[in-house]
Structures are given as structure tokens and as C-alpha cells.
C-alpha atoms as a PDB file:
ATOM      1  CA  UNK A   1     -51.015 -25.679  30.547  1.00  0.00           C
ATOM      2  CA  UNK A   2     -50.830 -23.405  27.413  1.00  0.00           C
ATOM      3  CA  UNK A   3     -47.719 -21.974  27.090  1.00  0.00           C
ATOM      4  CA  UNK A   4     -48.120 -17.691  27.142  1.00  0.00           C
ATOM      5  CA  UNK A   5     -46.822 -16.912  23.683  1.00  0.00           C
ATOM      6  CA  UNK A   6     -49.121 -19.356  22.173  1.00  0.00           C
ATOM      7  CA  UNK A   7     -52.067 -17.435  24.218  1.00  0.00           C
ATOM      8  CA  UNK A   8     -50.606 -14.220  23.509  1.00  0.00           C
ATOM      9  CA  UNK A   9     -50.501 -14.773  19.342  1.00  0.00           C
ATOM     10  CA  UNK A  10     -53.862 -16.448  19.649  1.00  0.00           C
ATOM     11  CA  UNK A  11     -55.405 -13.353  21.501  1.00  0.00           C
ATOM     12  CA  UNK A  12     -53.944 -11.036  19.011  1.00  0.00           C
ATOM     13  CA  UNK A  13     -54.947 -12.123  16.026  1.00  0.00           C
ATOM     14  CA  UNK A  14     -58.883 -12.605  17.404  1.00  0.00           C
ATOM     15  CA  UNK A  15     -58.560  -8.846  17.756  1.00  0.00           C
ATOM     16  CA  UNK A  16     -56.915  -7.961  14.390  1.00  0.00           C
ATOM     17  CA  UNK A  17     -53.295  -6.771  16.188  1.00  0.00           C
ATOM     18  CA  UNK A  18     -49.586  -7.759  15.765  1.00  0.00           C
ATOM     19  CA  UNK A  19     -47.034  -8.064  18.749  1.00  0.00           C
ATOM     20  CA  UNK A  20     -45.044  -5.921  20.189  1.00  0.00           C
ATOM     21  CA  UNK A  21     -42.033  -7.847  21.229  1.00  0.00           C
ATOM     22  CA  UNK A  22     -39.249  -4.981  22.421  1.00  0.00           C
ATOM     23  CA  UNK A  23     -35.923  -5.993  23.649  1.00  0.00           C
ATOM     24  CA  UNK A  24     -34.086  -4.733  27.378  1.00  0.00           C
ATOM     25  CA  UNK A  25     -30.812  -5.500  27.978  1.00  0.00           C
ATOM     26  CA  UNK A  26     -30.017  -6.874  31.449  1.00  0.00           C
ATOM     27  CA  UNK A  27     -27.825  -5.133  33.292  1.00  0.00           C
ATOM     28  CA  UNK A  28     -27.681  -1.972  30.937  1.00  0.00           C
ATOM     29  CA  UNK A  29     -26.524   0.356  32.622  1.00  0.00           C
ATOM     30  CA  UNK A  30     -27.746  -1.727  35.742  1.00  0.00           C
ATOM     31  CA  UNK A  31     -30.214  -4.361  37.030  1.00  0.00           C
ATOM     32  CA  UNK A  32     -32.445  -1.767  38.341  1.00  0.00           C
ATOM     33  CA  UNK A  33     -33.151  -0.047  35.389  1.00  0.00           C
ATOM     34  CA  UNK A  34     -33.775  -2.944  33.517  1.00  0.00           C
ATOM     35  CA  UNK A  35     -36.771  -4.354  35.917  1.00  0.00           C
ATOM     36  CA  UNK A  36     -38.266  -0.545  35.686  1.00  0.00           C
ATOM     37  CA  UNK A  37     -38.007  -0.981  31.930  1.00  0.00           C
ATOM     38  CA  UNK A  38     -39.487  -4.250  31.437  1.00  0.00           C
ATOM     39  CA  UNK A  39     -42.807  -3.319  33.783  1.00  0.00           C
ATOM     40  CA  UNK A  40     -43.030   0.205  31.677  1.00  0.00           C
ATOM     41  CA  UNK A  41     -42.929  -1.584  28.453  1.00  0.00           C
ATOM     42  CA  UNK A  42     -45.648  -3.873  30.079  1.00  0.00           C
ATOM     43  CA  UNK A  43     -47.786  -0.727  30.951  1.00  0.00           C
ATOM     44  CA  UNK A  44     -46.950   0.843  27.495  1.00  0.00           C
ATOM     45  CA  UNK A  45     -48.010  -2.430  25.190  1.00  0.00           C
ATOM     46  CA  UNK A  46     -45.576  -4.609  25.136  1.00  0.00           C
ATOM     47  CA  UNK A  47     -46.815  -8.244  24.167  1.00  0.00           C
ATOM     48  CA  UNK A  48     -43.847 -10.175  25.031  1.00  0.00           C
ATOM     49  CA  UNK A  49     -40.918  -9.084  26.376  1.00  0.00           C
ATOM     50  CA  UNK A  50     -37.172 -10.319  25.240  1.00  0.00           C
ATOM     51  CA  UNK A  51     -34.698 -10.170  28.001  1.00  0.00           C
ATOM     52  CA  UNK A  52     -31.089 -10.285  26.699  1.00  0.00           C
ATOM     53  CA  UNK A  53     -28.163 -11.486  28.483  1.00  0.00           C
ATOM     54  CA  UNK A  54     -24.976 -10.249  28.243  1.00  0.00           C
ATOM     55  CA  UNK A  55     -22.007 -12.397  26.786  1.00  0.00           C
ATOM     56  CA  UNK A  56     -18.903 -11.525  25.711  1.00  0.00           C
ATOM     57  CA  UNK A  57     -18.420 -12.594  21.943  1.00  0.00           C
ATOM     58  CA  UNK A  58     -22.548 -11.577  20.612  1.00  0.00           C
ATOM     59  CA  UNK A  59     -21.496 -12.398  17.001  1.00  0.00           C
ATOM     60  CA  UNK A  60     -24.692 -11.639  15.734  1.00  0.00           C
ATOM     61  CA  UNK A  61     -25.115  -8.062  17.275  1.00  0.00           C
ATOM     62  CA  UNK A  62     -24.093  -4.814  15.808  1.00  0.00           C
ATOM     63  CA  UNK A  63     -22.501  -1.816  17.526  1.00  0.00           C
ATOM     64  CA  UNK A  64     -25.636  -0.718  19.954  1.00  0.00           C
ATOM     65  CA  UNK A  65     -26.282  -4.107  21.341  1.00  0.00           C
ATOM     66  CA  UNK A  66     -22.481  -4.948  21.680  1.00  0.00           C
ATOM     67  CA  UNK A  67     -21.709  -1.857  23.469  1.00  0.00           C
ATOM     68  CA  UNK A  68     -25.070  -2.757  25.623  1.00  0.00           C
ATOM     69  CA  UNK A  69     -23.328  -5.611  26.732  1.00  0.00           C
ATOM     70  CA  UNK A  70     -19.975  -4.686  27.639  1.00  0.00           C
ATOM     71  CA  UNK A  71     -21.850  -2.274  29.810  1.00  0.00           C
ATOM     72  CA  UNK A  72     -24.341  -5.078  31.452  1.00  0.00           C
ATOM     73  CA  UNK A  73     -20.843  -7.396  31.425  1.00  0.00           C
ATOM     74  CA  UNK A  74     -19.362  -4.830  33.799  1.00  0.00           C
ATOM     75  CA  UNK A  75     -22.360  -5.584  36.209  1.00  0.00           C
ATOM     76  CA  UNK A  76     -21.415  -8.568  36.556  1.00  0.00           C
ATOM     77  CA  UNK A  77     -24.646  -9.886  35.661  1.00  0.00           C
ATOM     78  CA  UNK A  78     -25.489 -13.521  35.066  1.00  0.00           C
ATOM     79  CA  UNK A  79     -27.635 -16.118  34.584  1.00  0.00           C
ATOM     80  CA  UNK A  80     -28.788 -16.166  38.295  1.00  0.00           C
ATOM     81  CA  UNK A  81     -29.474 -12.553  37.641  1.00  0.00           C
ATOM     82  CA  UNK A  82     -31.351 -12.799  35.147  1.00  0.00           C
ATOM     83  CA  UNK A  83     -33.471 -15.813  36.740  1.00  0.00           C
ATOM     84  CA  UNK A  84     -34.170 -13.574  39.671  1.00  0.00           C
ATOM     85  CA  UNK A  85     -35.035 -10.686  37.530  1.00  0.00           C
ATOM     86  CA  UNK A  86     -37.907 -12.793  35.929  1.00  0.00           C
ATOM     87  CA  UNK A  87     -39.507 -14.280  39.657  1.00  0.00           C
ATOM     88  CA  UNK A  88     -39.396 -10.418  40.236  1.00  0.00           C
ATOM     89  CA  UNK A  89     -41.347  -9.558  36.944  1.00  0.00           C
ATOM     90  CA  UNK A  90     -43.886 -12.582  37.268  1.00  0.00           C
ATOM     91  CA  UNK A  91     -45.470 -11.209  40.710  1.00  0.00           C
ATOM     92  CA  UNK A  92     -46.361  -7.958  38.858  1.00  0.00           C
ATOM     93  CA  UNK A  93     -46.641  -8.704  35.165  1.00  0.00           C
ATOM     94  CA  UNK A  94     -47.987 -12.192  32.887  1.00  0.00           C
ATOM     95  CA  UNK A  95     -47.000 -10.961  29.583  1.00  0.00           C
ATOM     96  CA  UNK A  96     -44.504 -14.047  28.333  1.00  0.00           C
ATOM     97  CA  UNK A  97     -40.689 -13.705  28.660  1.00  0.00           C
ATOM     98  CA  UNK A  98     -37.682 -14.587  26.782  1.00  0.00           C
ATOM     99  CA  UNK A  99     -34.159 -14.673  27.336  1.00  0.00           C
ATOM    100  CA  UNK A 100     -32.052 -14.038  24.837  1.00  0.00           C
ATOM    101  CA  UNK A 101     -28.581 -15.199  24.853  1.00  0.00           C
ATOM    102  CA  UNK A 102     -25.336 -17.350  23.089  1.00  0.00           C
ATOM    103  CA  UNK A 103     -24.769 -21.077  23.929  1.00  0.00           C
ATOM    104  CA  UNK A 104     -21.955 -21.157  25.828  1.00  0.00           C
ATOM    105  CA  UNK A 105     -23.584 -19.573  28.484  1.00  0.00           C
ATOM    106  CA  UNK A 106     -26.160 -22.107  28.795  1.00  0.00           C
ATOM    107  CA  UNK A 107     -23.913 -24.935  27.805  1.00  0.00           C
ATOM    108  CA  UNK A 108     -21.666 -23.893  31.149  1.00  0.00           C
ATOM    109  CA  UNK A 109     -24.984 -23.312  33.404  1.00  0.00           C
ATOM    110  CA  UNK A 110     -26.331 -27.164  31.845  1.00  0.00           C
ATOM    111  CA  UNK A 111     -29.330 -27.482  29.378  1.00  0.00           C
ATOM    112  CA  UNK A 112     -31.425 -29.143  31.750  1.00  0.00           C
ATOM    113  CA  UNK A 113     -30.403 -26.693  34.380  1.00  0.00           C
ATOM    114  CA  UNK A 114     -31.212 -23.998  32.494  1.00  0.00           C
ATOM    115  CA  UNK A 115     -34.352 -25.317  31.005  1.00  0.00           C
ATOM    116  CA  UNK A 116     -35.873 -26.020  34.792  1.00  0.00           C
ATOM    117  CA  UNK A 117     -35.146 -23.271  36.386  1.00  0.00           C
ATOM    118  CA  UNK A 118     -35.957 -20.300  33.263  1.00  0.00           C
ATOM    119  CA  UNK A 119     -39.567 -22.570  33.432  1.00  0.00           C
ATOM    120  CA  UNK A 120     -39.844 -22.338  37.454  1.00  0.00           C
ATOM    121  CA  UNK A 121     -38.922 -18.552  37.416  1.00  0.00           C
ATOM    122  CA  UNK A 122     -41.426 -18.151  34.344  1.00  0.00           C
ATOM    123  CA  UNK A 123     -39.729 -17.971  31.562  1.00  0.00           C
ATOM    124  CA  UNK A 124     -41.548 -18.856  28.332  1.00  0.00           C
ATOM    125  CA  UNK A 125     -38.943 -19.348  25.454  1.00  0.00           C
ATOM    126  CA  UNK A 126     -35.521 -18.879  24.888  1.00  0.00           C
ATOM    127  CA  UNK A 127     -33.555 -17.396  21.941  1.00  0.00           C
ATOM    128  CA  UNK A 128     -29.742 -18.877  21.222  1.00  0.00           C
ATOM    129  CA  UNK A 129     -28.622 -16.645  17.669  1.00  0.00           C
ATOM    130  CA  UNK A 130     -25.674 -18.989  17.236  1.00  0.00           C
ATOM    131  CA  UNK A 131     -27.165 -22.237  17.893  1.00  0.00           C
ATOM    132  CA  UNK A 132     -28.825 -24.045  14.494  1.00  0.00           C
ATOM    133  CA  UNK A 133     -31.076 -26.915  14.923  1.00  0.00           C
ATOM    134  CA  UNK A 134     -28.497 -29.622  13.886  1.00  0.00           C
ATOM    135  CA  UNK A 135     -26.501 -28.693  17.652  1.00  0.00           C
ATOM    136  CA  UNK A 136     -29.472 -27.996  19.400  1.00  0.00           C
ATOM    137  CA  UNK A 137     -31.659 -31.196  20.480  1.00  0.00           C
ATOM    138  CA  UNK A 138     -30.189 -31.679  23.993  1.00  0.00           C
ATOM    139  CA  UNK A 139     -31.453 -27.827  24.836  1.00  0.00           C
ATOM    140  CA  UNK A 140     -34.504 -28.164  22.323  1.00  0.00           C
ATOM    141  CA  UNK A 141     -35.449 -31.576  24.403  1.00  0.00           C
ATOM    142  CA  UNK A 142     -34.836 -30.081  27.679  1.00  0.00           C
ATOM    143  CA  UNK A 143     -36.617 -27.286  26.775  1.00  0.00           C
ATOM    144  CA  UNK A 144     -39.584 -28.785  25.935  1.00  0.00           C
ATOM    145  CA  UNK A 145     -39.598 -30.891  28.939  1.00  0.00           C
ATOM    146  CA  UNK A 146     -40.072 -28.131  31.048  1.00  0.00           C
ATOM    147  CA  UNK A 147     -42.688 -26.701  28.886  1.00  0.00           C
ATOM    148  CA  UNK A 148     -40.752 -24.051  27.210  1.00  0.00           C
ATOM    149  CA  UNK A 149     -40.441 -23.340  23.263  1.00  0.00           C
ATOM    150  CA  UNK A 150     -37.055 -22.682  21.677  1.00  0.00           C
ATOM    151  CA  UNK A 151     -37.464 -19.758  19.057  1.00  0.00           C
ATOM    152  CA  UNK A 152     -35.215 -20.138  16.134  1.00  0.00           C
ATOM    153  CA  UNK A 153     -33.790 -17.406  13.901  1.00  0.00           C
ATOM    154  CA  UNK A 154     -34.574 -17.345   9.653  1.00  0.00           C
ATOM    155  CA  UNK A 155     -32.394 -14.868   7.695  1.00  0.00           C
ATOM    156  CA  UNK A 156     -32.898 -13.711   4.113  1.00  0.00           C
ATOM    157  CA  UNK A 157     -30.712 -16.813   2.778  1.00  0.00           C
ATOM    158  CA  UNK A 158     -32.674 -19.425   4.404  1.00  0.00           C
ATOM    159  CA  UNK A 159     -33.849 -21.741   1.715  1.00  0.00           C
ATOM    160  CA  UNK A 160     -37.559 -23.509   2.041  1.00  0.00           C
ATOM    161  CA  UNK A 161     -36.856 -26.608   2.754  1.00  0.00           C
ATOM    162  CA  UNK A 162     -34.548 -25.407   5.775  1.00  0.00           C
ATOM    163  CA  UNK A 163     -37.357 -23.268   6.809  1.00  0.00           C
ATOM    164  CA  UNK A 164     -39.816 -26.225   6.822  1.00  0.00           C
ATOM    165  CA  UNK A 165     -36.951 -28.184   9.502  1.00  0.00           C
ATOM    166  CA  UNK A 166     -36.771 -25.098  11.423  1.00  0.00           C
ATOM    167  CA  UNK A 167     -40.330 -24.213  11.861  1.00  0.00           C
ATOM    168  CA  UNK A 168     -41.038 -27.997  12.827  1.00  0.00           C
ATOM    169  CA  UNK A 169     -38.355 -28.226  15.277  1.00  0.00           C
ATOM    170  CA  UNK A 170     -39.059 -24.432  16.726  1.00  0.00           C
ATOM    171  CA  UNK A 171     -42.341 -23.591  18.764  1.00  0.00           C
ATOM    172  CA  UNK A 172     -43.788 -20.536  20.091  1.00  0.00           C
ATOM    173  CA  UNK A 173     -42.854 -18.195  16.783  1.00  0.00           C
ATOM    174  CA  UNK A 174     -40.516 -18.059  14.320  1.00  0.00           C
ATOM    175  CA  UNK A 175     -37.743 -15.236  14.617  1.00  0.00           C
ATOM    176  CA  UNK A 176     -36.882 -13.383  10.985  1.00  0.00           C
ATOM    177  CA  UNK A 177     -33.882 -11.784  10.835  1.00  0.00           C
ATOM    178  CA  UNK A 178     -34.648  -9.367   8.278  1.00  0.00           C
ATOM    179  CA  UNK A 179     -30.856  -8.549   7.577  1.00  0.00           C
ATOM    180  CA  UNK A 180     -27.870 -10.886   6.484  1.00  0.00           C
ATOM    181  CA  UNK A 181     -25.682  -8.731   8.700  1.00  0.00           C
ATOM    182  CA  UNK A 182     -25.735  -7.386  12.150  1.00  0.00           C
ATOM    183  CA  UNK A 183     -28.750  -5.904  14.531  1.00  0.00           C
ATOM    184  CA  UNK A 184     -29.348  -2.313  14.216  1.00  0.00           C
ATOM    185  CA  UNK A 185     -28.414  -2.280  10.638  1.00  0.00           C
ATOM    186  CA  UNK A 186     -30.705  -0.602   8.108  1.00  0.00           C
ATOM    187  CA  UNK A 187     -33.728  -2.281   7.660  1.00  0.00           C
ATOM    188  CA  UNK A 188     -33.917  -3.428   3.489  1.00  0.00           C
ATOM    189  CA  UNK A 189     -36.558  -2.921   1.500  1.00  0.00           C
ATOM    190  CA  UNK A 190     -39.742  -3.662   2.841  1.00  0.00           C
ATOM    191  CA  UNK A 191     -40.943  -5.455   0.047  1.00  0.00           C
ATOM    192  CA  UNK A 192     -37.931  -7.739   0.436  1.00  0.00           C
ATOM    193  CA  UNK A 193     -39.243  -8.645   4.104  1.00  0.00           C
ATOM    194  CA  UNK A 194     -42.976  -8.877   2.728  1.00  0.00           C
ATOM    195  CA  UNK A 195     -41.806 -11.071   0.232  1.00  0.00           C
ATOM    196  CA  UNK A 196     -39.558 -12.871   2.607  1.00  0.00           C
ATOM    197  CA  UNK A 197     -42.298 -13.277   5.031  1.00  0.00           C
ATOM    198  CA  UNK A 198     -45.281 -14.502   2.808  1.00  0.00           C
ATOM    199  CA  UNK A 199     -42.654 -17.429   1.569  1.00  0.00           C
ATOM    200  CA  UNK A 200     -41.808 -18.392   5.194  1.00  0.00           C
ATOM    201  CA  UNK A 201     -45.808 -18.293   6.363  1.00  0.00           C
ATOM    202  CA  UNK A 202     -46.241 -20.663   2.728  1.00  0.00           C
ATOM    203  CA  UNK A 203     -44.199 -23.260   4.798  1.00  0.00           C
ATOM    204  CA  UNK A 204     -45.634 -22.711   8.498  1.00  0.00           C
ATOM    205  CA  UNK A 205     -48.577 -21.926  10.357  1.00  0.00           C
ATOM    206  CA  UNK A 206     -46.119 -20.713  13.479  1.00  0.00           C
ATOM    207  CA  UNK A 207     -46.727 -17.005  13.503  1.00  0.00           C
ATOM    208  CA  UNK A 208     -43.500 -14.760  12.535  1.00  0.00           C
ATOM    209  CA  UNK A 209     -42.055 -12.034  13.642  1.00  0.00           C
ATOM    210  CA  UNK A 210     -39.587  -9.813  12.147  1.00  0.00           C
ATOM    211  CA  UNK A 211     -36.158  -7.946  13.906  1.00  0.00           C
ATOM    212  CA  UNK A 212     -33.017  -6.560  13.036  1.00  0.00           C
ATOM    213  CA  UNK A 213     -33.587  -3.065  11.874  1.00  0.00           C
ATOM    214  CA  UNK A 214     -37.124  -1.791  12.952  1.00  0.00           C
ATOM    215  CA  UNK A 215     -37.021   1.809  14.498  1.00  0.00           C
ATOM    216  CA  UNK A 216     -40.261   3.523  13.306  1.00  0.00           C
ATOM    217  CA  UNK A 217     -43.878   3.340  14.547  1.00  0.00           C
ATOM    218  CA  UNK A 218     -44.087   3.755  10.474  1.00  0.00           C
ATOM    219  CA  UNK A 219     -41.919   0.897   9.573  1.00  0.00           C
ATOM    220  CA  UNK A 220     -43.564  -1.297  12.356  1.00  0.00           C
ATOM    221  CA  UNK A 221     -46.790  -0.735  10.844  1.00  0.00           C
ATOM    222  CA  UNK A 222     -45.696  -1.538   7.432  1.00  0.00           C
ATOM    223  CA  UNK A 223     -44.010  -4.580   8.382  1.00  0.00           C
ATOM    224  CA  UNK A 224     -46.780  -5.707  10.623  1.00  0.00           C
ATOM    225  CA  UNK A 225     -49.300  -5.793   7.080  1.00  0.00           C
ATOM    226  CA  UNK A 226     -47.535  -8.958   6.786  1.00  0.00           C
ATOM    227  CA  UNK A 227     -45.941 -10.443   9.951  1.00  0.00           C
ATOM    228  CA  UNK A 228     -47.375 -11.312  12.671  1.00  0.00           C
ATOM    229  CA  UNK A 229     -45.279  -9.238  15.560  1.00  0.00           C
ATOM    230  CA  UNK A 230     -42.024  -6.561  15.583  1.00  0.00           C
ATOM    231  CA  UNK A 231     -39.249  -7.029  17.493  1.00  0.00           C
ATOM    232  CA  UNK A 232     -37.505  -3.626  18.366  1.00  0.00           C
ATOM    233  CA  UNK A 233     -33.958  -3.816  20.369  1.00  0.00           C
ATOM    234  CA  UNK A 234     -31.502  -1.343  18.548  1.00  0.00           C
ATOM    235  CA  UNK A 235     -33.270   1.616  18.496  1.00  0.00           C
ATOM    236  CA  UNK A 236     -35.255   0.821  22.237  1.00  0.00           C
ATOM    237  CA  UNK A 237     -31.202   0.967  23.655  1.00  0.00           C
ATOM    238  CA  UNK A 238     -30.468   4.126  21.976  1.00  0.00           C
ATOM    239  CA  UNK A 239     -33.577   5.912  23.394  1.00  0.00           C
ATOM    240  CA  UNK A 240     -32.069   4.855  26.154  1.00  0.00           C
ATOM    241  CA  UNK A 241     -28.939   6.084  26.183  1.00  0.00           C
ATOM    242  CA  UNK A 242     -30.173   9.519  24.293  1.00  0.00           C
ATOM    243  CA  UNK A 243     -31.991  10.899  27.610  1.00  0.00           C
ATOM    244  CA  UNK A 244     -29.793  11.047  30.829  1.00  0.00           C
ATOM    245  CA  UNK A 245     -32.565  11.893  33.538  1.00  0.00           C
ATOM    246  CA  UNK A 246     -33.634   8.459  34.523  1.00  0.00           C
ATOM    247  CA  UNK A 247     -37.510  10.040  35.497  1.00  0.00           C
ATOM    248  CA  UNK A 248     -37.674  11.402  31.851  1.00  0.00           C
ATOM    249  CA  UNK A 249     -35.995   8.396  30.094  1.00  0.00           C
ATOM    250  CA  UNK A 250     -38.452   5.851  31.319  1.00  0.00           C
ATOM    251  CA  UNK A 251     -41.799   8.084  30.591  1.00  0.00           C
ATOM    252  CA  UNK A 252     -39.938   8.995  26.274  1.00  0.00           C
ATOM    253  CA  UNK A 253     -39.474   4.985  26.329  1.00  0.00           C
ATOM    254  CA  UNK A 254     -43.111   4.253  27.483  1.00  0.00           C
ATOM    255  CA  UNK A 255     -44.499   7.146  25.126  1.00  0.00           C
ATOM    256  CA  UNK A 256     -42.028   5.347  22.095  1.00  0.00           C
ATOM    257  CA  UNK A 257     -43.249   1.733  22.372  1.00  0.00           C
ATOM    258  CA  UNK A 258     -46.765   2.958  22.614  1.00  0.00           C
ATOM    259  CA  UNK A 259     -46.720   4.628  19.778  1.00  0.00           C
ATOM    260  CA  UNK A 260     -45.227   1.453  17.647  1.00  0.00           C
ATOM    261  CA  UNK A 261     -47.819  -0.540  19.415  1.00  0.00           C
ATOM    262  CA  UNK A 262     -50.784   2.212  18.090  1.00  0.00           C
ATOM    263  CA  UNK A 263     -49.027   0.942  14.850  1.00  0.00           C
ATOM    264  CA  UNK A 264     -49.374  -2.710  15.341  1.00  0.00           C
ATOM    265  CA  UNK A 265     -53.195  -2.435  15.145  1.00  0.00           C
ATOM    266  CA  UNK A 266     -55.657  -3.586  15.391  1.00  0.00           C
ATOM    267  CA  UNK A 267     -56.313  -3.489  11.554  1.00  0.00           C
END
């Protein structure tokens, strides 16, 4: 069977649109409001959904994302949260889903662990920041044995010829970090990240899309001339945060991703 994301891209470019790919924090501020989240970003758009889960030492995320997870970590949340999160989602919605997460986690739950039972919930891919191809093939090859795709990060600095090992060695789509620092930063230049892009696609035929710094349905749209979805997790957990009333906060949130998925096409 077809894994979703490859169905999903596929889908999307026949009708001339880019993904929407936003990310929800599990456990921010609590489990609840997570799963209501994830099934309005469904409703609203979303294309895939990223599913992050907390761990205490997220090197690669800036301020917004870090204090997101000190407030999931005082959940308590955990893996087994997070799997039962997803057989919740999968009786209501089929978009695909990702975790997000750092190694150790996995490495203490076990690859093959992991790998099973993210695929028997229905989880599509996974996305480890701080694990580089050279220390991943025991998760990459359980992974694939359970029919899910492991979805590597490219930053700025990437050379070409790293690319090309990444993008053979990755599946499902290729994860540009448009920033050499932190999530949530300012995005750069958007010629940089066109420019950035086209060279990665030159190598590839694994669609890309582009984080770290997207906030704007006008800046989605712009990026989006080029790459192939937007990943938006920063400035999703600020909205948040910005509106107290929980009836209010989800409808702004639904009424914000739609409008960055009006941006993403079709074109």
C-alpha cells in the first residue's frame, strides 16, 4: 500500500497546490487541546499534519517551541501518548501524520518498537532534527520495514553532494530548514530559499518543503512559487497562546491556516 504522503504530494500537484504541513505540539497546554487542534487544522486545510513530542534538550528549537515543550513536559506526556493520540485521529481524519521528535526518545522506546507501533497507530513518517543519516540506518531500516518514510532535514550549508545522500536515503519529502539557526527565527531572504530550493530539486525528484520561519499567508505563498509544501510551527503556537478563550482560539487558528492554505494554491 502507498504510503499517504506520497498520495498526498501526488494529489497536489495534479491540482496545481502546495502543502500545508502545520505543526501542534502534544501536550501544549494539554492532550485535549492538541487532538481538537489537529482535527481543526484537518477541517481548515491542513495536508499533513506534524505532531511534535516533547523532550527535554530540543537543540534545534528556538524560544516558542522550547517553551511549548516544557509546558507539554509538565503533562507528562509520552510516547504512549502520543501513539494513542494518533489511533484517536485515524478514526476521524486520513490526512498523513508525523511525529516529530529527538533520538533519545526513540532510542529508549527501541527503533523497531517505535517503528511498529507509530505504523499500527497510523503514523506515516517520522522527523528526528538531531539524527544525520550516518547514525540513522537501524531507525531508517526499521522504519521502512513497517512501511514508514524517515524525513530528513537540509539547512542552508548543506553541500550537493550531501543533499544527493540525503534525498536517497530519505523518503516521503525532504525537510528544508530555511535558517542556520533556531525555529521561529526570521525567515531570510526569500530569494535565498528560492535559490536554495531550485539547487536541492536539481539533485531530487522527492518533493520539498520549507520550515523554520514562515508566519504569513504572504510569505507562504511566495515560498510555495518554488517548494512544494510550508511547514508552519512557530507562529501556529503563538496564535495559540495569544487568545485565552479556548472556543475563540480554535475558530482564529482554523480561520489562520486557511488563509495560508488559500495561499498555497492552486496556481
Amino acid at each position: 500500500m502507498a504510503n499517504r504522503i506520497d498520495q498526498t504530494f501526488v494529489r497536489l500537484r495534479e491540482r496545481g497546490e502546495k502543502a500545508l504541513i502545520p505543526y501542534v505540539m502534544l501536550g501544549d497546554p494539554d492532550v485535549a487541546t492538541t487532538e481538537a487542534l489537529a482535527l481543526a487544522a484537518a477541517s481548515a486545510g491542513a495536508d499533513l499534519l506534524e505532531i511534535g513530542i516533547p523532550f527535554s534538550d530540543p537543540l534545534a528549537d528556538g524560544p516558542v517551541l522550547q517553551r511549548s515543550a516544557e509546558r507539554a513536559l509538565a503533562q507528562k506526556v509520552t510516547l504512549a501518548d502520543a501513539l494513542a493520540l494518533v489511533r484517536r485521529l485515524r478514526a476521524k481524519i486520513q490526512i498523513p501524520l508525523l511525529f516529530m521528535t529527538y533520538y533519545n526518545l526513540i532510542f529508549q522506546y527501541g527503533d523497531e518498537r517505535l517503528a511498529n507501533d507509530a505504523a499500527a497507530a497510523g503514523v506515516d513518517g517520522l522527523i528526528v532534527p538531531d539524527l544525520p543519516p550516518e547514525e540513522a540506518v537501524p531507525l531508517e531500516t526499521a522504519a521502512r520495514a513497517a512501511g514508514l518514510y524517515l524525513i530528513y532535514l537540509i539547512a542552508p550549508t548543506t553541500p550537493p553532494a550531501r543533499i544527493k545522500l540525503i534525498a536517497k536515503r530519505g523518503g516521503g519529502f525532504l525537510y528544508y530548514v530555511s535558517l542556520t539557526g533556531i525555529t521561529g527565527s526570521k525567515l531570510p531572504a526569500l530569494d535565498e530559499v528560492d535559490r536554495s530550493v531550485q539547487a536541492i530539486k536539481r539533485v531530487t525528484d522527492l518533493p520539498v518543503a520549507v520550515g523554520f520561519g514562515v508566519s504569513t499567508p504572504e510569505e507562504a505563498g511566495r515560498i510555495a512559487r518554488v517548494a512544494d509544501g510550508v511547514i508552519v510551527a512557530s507562529a501556529l503556537i503563538k496564535r495559540l497562546h495569544a487568545q485565552p478563550d479556548p472556543a475563540s482560539r480554535l475558530a482564529e487558528l482554523a480561520a489562520y491556516l486557511k488563509s495560508l492554505k488559500t495561499a498555497l494554491g492552486p496556481r
